[in-house]
Protein backbone atom coordinates (compact mmCIF):
# COMPACT_ATOMS: atom_id res chain seq x y z
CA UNK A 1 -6.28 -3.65 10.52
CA UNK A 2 -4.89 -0.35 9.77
CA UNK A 3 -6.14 3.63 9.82
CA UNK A 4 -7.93 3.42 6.51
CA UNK A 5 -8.85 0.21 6.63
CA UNK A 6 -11.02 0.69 9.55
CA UNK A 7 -11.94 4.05 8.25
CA UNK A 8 -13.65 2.23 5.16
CA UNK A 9 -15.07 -0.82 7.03
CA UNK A 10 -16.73 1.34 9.56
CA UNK A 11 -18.19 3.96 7.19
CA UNK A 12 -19.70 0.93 5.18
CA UNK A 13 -17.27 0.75 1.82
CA UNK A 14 -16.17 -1.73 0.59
CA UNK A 15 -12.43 -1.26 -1.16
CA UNK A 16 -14.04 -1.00 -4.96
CA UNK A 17 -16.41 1.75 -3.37
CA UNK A 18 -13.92 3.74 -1.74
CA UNK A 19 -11.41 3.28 -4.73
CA UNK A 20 -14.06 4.83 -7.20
CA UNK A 21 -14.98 8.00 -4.65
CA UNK A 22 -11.42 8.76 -4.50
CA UNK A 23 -10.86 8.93 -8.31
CA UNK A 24 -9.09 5.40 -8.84
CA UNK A 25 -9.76 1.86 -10.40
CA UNK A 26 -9.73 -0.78 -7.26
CA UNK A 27 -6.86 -2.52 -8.80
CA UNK A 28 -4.39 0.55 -7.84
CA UNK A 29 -6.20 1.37 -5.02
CA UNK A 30 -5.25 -2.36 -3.81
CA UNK A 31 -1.81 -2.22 -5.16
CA UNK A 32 -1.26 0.56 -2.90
CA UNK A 33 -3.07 -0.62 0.09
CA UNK A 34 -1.20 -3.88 -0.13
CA UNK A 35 2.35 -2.15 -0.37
CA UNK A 36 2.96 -2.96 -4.02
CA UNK A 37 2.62 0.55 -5.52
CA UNK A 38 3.51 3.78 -3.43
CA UNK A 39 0.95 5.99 -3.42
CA UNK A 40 0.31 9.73 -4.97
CA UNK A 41 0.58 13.03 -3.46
CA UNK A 42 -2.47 13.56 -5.19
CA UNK A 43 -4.32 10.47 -4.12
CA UNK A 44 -3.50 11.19 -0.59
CA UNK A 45 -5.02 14.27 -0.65
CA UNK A 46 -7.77 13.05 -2.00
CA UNK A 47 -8.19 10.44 0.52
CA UNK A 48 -7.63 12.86 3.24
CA UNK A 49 -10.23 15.30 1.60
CA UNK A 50 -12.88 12.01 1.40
CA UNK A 51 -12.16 10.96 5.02
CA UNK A 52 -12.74 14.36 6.42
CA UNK A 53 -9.13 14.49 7.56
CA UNK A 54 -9.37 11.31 9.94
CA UNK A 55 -6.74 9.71 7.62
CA UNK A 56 -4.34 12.52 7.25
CA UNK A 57 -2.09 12.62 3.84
CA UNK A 58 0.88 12.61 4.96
CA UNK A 59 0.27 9.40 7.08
CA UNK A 60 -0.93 7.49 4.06
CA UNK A 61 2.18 9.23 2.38
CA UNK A 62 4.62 7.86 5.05
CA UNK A 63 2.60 4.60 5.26
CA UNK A 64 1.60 4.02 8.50
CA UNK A 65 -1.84 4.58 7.57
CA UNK A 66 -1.40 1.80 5.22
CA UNK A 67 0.23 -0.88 8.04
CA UNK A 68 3.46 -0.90 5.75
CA UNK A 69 5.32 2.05 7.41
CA UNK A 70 6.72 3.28 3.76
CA UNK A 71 7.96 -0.10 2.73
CA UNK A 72 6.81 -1.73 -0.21
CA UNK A 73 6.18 -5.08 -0.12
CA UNK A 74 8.84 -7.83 -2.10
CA UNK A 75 7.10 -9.18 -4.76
CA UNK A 76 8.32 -12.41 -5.64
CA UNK A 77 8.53 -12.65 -9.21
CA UNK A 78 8.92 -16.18 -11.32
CA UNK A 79 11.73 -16.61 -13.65
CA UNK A 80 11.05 -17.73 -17.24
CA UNK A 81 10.69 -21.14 -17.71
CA UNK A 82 13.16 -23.16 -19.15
CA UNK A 83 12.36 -24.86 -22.82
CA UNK A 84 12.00 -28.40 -22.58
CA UNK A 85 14.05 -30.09 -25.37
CA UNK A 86 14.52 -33.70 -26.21
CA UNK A 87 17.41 -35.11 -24.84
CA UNK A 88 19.28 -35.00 -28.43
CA UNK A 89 18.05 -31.18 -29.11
CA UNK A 90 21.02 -28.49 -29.40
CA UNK A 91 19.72 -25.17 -28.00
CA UNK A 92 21.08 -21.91 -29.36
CA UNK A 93 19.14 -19.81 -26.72
């Protein structure tokens, strides 16, 4: 687990909770939990503020607070599918 991970679990959150008391929608907050979205200045301050400093903004900033040390995450993405034409079909795609 990381910092704020076991910040929340041990002060009885669950993500959704601590998402709302920090101003966000728990589909960012994941995003930037998980690695896929960097996080705010302002959202780090505001989880700093909410911990009571335990998870300091600039370590949630630099991401080890987050157990992704700054990196985002790859996010594998699917390409578009290819038409399926008959075998006699011209394509002008």
């Amino acid at each position: 687990m990381t910092i704020l991970r076991d910040w929340i679990v041990d002060n009885g959150y669950t993500q959704g909770q601590f998402a709302h008391e920090v101003g966000v929608s728990r589909t960012h907050f994941g995003l930037v939990m998980n690695g896929h979205r960097p996080p705010s200045p302002i959202l780090a301050e505001r989880i700093e503020e909410f911990t009571y400093g335990r998870v300091s903004a600039a370590s949630i900033m630099d991401g080890s607070a987050l157990g992704n040390n700054g990196r985002r995450r790859r996010v594998r993405r699917q390409g578009i599918p290819k038409k399926v034409l008959p075998n006699n079909a011209i394509s002008f795609l």
